[in-house]
C-alpha atoms as a PDB file:
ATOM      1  CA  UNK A   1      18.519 -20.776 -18.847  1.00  0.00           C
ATOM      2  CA  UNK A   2      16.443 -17.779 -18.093  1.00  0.00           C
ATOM      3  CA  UNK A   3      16.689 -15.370 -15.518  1.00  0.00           C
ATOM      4  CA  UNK A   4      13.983 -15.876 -12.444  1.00  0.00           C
ATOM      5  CA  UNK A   5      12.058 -12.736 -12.183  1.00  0.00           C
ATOM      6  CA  UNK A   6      10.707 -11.801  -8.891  1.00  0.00           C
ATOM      7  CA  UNK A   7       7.438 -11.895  -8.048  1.00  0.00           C
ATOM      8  CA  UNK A   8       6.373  -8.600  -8.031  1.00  0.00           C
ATOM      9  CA  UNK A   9       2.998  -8.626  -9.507  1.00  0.00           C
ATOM     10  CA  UNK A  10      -0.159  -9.474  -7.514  1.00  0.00           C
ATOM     11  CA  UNK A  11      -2.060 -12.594  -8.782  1.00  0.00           C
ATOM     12  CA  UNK A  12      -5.211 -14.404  -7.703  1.00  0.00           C
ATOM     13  CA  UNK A  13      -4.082 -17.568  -5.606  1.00  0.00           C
ATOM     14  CA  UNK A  14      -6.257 -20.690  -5.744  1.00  0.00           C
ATOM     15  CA  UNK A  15      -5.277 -22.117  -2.099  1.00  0.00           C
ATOM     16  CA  UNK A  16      -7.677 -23.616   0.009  1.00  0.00           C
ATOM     17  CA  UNK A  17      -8.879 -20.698   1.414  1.00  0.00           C
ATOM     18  CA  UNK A  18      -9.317 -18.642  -1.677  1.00  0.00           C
ATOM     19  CA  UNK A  19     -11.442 -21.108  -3.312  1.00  0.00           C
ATOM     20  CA  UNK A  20     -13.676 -21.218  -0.207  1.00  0.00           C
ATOM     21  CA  UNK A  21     -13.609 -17.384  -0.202  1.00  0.00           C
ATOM     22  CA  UNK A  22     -14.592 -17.670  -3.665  1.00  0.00           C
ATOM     23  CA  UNK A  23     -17.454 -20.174  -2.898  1.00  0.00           C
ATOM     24  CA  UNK A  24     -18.829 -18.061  -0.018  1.00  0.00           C
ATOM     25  CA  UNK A  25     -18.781 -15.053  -2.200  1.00  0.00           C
ATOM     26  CA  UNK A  26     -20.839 -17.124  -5.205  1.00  0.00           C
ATOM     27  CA  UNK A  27     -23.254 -18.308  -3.225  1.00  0.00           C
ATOM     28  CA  UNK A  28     -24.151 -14.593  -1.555  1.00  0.00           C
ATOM     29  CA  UNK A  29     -23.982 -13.424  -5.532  1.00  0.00           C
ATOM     30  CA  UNK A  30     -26.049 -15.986  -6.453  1.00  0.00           C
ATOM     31  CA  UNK A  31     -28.817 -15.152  -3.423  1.00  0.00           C
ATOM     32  CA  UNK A  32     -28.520 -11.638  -4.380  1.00  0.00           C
ATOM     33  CA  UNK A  33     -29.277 -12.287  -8.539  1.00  0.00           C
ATOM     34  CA  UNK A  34     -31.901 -14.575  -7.498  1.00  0.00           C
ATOM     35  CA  UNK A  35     -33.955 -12.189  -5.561  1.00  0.00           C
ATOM     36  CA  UNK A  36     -33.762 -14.968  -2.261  1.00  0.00           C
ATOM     37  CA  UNK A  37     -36.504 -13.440   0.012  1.00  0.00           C
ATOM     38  CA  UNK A  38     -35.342 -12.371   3.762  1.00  0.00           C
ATOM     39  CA  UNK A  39     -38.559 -13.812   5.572  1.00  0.00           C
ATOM     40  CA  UNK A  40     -38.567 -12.375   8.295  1.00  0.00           C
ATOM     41  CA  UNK A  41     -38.554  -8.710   6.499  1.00  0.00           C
ATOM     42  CA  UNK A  42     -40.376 -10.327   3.374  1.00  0.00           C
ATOM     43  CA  UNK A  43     -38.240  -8.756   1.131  1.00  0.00           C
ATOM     44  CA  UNK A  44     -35.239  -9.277  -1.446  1.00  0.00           C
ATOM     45  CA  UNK A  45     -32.071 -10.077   0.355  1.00  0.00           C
ATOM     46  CA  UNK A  46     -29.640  -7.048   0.527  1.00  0.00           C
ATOM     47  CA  UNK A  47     -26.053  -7.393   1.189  1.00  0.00           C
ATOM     48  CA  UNK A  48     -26.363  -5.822   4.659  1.00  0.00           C
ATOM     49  CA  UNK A  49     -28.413  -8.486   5.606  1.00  0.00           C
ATOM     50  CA  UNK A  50     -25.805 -11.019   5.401  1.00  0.00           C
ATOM     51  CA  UNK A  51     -22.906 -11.606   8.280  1.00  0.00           C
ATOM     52  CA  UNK A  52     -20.056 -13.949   7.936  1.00  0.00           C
ATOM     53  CA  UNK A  53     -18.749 -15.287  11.546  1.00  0.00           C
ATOM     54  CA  UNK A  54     -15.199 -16.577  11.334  1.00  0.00           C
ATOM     55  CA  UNK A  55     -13.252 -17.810  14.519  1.00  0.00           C
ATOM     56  CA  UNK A  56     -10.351 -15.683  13.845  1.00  0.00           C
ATOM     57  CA  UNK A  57      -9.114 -12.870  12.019  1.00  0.00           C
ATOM     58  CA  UNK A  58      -6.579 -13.677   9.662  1.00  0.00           C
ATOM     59  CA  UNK A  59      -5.553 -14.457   5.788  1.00  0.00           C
ATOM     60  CA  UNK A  60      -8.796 -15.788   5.697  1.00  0.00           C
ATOM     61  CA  UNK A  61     -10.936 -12.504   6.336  1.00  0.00           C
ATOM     62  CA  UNK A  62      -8.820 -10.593   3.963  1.00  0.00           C
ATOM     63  CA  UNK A  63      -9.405 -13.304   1.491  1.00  0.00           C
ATOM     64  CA  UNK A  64     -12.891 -13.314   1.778  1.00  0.00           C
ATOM     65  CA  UNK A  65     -13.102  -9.167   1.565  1.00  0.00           C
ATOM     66  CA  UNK A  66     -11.185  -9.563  -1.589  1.00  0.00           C
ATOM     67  CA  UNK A  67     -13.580 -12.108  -2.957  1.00  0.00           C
ATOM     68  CA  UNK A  68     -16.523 -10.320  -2.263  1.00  0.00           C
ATOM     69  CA  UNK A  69     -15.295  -7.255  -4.172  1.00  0.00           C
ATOM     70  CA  UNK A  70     -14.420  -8.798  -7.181  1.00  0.00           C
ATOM     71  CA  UNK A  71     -18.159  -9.927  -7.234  1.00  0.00           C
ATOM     72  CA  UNK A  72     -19.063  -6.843  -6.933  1.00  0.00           C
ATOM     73  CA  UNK A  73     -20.930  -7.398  -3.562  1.00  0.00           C
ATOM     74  CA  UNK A  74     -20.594  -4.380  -0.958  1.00  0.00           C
ATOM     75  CA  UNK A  75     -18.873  -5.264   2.184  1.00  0.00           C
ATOM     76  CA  UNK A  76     -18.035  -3.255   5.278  1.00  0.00           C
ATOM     77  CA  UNK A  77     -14.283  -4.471   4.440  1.00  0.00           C
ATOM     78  CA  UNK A  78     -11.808  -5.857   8.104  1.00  0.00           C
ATOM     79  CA  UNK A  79     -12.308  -3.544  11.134  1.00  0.00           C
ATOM     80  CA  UNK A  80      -9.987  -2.939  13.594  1.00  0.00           C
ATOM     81  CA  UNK A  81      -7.333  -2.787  10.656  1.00  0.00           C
ATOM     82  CA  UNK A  82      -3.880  -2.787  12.423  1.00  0.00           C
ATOM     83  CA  UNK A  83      -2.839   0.398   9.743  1.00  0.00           C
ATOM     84  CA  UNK A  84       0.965   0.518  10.475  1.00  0.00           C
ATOM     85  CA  UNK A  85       0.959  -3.048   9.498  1.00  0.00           C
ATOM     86  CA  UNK A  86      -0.427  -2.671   5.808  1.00  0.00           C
ATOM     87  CA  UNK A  87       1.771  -3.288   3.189  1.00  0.00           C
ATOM     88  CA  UNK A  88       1.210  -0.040   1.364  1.00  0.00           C
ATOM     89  CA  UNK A  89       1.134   2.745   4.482  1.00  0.00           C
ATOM     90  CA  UNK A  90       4.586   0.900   5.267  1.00  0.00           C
ATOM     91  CA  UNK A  91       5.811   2.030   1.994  1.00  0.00           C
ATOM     92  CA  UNK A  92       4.538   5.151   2.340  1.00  0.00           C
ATOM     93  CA  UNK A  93       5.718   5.385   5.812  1.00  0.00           C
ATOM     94  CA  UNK A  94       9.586   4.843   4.636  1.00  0.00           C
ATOM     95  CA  UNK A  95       9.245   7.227   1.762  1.00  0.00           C
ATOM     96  CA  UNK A  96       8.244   9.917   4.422  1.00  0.00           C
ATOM     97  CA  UNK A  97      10.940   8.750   6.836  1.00  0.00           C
ATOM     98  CA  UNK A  98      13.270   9.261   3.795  1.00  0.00           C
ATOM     99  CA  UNK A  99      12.467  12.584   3.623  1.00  0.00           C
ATOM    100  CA  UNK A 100      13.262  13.278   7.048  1.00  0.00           C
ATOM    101  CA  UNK A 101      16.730  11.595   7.033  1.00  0.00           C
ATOM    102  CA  UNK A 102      17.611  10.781   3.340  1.00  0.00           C
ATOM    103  CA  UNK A 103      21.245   9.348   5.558  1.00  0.00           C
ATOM    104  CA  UNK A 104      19.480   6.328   7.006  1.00  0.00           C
ATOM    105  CA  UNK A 105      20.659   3.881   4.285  1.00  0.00           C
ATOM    106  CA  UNK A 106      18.500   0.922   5.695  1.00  0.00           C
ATOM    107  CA  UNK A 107      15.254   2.728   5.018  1.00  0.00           C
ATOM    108  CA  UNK A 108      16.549   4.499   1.631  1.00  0.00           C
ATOM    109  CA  UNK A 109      17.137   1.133   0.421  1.00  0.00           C
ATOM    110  CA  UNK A 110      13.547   0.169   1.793  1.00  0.00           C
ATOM    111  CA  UNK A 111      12.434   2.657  -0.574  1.00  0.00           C
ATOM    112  CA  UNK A 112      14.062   1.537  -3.963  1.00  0.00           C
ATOM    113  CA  UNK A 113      13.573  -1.637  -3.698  1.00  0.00           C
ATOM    114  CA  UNK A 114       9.783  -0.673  -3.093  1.00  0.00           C
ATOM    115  CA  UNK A 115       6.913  -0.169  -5.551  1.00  0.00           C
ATOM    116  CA  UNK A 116       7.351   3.938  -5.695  1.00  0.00           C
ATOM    117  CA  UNK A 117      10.906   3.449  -7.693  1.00  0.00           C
ATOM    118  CA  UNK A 118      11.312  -0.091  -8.687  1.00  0.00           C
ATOM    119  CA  UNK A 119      14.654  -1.162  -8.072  1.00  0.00           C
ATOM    120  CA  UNK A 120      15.653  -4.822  -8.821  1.00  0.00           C
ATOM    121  CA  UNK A 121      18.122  -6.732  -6.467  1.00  0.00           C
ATOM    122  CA  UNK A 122      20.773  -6.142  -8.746  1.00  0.00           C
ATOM    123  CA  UNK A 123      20.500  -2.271  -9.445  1.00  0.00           C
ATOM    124  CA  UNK A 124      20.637  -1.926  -5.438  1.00  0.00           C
ATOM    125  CA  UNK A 125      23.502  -4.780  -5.480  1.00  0.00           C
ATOM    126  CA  UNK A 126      25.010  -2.319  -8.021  1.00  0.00           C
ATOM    127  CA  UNK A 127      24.442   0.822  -6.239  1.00  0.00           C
ATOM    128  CA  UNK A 128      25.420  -0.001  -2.787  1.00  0.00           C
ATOM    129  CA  UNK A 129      28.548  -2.589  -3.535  1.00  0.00           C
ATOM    130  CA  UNK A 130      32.047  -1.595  -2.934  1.00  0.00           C
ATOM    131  CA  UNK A 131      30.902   2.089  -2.090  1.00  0.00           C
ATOM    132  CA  UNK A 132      32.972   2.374   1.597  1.00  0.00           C
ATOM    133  CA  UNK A 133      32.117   4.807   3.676  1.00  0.00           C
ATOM    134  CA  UNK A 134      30.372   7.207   1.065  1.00  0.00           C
ATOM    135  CA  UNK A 135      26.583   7.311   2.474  1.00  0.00           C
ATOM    136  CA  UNK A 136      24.014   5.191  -0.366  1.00  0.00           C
ATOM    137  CA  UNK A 137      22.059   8.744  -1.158  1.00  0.00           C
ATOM    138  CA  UNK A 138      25.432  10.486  -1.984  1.00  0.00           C
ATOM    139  CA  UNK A 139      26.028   7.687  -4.568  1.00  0.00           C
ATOM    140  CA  UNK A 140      23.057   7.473  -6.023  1.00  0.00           C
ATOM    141  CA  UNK A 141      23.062  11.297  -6.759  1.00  0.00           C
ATOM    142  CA  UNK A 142      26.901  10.730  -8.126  1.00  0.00           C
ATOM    143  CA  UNK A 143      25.823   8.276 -10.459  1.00  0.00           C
ATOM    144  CA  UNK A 144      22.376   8.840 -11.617  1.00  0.00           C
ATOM    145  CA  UNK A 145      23.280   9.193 -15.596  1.00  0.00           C
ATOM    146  CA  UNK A 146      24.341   5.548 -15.007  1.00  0.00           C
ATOM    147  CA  UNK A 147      21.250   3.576 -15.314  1.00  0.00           C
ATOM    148  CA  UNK A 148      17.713   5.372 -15.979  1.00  0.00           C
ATOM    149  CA  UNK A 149      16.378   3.513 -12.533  1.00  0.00           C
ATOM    150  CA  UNK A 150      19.164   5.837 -11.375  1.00  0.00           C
ATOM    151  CA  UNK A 151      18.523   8.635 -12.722  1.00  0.00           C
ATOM    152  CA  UNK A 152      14.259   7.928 -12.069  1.00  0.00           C
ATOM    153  CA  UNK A 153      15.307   7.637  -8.335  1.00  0.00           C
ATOM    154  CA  UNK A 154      17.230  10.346  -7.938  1.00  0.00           C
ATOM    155  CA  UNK A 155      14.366  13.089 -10.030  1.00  0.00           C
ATOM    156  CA  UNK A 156      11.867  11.852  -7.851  1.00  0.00           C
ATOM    157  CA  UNK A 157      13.187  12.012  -4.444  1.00  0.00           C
ATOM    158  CA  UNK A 158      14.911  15.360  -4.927  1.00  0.00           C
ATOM    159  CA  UNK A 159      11.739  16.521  -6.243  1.00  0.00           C
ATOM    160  CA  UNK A 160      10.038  15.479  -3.355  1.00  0.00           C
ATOM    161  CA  UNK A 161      12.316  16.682  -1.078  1.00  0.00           C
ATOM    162  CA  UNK A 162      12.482  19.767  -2.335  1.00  0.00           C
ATOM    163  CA  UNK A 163       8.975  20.456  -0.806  1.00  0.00           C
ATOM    164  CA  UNK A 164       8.905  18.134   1.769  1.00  0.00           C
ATOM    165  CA  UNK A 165      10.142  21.120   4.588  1.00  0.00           C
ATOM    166  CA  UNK A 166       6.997  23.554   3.458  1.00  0.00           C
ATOM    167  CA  UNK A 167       4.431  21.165   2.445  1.00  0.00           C
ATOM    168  CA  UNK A 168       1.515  19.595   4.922  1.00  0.00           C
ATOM    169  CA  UNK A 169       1.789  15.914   5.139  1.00  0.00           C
ATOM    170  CA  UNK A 170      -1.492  15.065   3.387  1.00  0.00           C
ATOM    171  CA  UNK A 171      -1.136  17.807   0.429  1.00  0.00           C
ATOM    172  CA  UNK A 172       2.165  15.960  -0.244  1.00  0.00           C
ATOM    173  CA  UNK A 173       0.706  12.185   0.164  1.00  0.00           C
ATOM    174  CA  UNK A 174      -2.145  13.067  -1.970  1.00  0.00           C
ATOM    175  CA  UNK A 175       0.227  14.431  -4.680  1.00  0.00           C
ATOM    176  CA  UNK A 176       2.646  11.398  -4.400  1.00  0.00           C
ATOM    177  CA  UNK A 177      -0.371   9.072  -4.664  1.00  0.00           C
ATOM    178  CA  UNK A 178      -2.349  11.318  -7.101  1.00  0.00           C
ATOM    179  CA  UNK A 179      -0.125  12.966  -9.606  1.00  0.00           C
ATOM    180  CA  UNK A 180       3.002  11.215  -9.052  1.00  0.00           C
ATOM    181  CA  UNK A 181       1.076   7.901  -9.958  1.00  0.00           C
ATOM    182  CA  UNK A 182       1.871   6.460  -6.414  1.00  0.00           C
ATOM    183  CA  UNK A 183      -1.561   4.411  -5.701  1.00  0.00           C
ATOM    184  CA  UNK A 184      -1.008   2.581  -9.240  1.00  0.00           C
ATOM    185  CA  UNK A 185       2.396   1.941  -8.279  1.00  0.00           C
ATOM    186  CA  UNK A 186       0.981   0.717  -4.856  1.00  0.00           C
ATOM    187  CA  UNK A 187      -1.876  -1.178  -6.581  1.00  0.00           C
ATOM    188  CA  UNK A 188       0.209  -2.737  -9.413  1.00  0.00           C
ATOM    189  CA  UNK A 189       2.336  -4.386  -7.164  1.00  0.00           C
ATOM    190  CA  UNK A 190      -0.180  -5.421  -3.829  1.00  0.00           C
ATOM    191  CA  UNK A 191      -3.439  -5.735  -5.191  1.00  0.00           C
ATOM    192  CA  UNK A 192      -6.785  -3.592  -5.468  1.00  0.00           C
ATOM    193  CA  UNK A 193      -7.104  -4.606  -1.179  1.00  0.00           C
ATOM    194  CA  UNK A 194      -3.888  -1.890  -0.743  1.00  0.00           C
ATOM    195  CA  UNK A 195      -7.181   0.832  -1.517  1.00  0.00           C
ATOM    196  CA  UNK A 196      -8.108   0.733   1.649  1.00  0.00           C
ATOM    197  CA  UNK A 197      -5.085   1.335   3.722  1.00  0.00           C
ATOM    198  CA  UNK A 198      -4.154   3.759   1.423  1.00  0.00           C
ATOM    199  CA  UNK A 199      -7.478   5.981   1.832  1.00  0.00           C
ATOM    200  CA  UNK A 200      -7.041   5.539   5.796  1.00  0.00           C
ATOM    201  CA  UNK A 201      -3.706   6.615   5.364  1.00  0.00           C
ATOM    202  CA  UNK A 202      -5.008   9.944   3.288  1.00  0.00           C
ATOM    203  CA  UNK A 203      -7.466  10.172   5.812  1.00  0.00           C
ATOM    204  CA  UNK A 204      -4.862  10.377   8.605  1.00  0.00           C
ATOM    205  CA  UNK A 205      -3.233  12.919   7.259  1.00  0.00           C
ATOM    206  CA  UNK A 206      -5.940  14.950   6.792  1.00  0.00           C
ATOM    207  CA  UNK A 207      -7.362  14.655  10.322  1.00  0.00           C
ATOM    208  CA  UNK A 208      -3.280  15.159  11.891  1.00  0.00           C
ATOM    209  CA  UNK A 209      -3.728  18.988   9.818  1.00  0.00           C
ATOM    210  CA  UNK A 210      -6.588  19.925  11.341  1.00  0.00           C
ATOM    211  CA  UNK A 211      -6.094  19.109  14.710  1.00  0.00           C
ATOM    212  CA  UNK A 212      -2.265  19.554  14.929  1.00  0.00           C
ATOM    213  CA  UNK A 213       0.298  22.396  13.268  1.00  0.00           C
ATOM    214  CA  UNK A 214       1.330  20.324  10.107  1.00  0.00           C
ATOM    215  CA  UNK A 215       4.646  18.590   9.714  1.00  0.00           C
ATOM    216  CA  UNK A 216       6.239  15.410   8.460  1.00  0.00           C
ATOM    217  CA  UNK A 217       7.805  14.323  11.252  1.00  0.00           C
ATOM    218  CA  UNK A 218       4.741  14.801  13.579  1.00  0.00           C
ATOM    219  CA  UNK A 219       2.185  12.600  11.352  1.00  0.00           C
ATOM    220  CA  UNK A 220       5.594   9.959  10.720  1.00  0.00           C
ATOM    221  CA  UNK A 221       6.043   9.446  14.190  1.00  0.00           C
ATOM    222  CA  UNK A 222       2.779  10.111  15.791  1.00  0.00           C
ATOM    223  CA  UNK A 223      -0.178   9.506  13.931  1.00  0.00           C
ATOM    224  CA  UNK A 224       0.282   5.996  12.791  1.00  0.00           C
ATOM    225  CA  UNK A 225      -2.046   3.595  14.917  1.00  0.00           C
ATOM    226  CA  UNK A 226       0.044   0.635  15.574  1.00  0.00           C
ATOM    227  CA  UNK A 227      -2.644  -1.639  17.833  1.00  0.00           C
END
């Protein structure tokens, strides 16, 4: 029997709500193809004009942002986005806190097993089993040449770290996420919706340097809106 492989790819869903997303969406496409007249500007319908009232936010909203965008219709996207509880700024948020305390095994773990380096249950099963008291970063560094995740993991953060102390926080974000491939990474594994959390994210880090003296651990701790 074959191995189950985790799902770490996003996919399209075809719940309830998606389809009626998907429904909304069509129907807005189809005014907007059709040239429906707005009569009380007597002109083509636009995008703007439109405004979709839902009793709650929730999966829903997201859904139906999503939807819109893959039909290529402009949308405003979900205010009052709640960053420090996106997917993708959390990832980025434990990579940073890694670079503050590469010691705190909880969050280095966070880390591997996340999108940036890729590790699989059982190459962090392998790594961190039957280690006893010798910290998880210490090990990995011991025995990078033993897998190529290993040895991926251990170039990356070092190299990272290794400018982490003298770099601003959105020079080094916009590197990892830029040149370091880090969006795709992001992207691959939660979906084109992770753009916009990342951007705010960028943007964050850009306002934090030119309001503040620039460090890591001032834009980790501080500058993440979490209500």
């Amino acid at each position: 029997m074959a191995a189950w492989s985790p799902p770490v790819v996003a996919r399209w869903g075809k719940d309830p709500q998606t389809r009626l997303a998907d429904g909304i969406a069509a129907r807005i496409r189809e005014w907007i193809d059709n040239g429906e007249v707005l009569q009380s500007k007597n002109r083509p319908l636009r995008p703007g004009d439109i405004m979709v009232l839902v009793r709650r936010r929730g999966a829903f909203v997201e859904k139906l942002v999503r939807s819109l965008k893959r039909n290529d219709i402009p949308v405003a996207g979900v205010d009052r986005m709640v960053l420090s509880e996106q997917l993708a700024v959390r990832d980025l948020i434990a990579l940073g806190e890694f670079l503050l305390l590469p010691e705190d095994e909880l969050n280095l773990a966070t880390v591997l097993k996340g999108p940036m380096i890729g590790f699989s249950e059982d190459d962090l099963f392998d790594l961190a089993y039957d280690r006893g008291d010798e910290n998880l970063w210490s090990v990995l560094r011991r025995r990078r040449d033993q897998k190529p995740v290993f040895a991926l993991a251990v170039d990356e953060l070092s190299a990272l770290l290794a400018r982490a102390d003298f770099t601003p926080p959105f020079e080094l974000f916009a590197d990892i996420l830029g040149n370091r491939g880090g969006r795709k990474k992001l992207l691959g594994r939660l979906g084109a919706d992770a753009n916009d959390p990342i951007d705010e994210f960028l943007s964050l880090a850009f306002d934090y340097e030119r309001n503040q003296v620039p460090s890591l651990q001032g834009f980790c701790v501080g500058s993440i809106p979490v209500m």
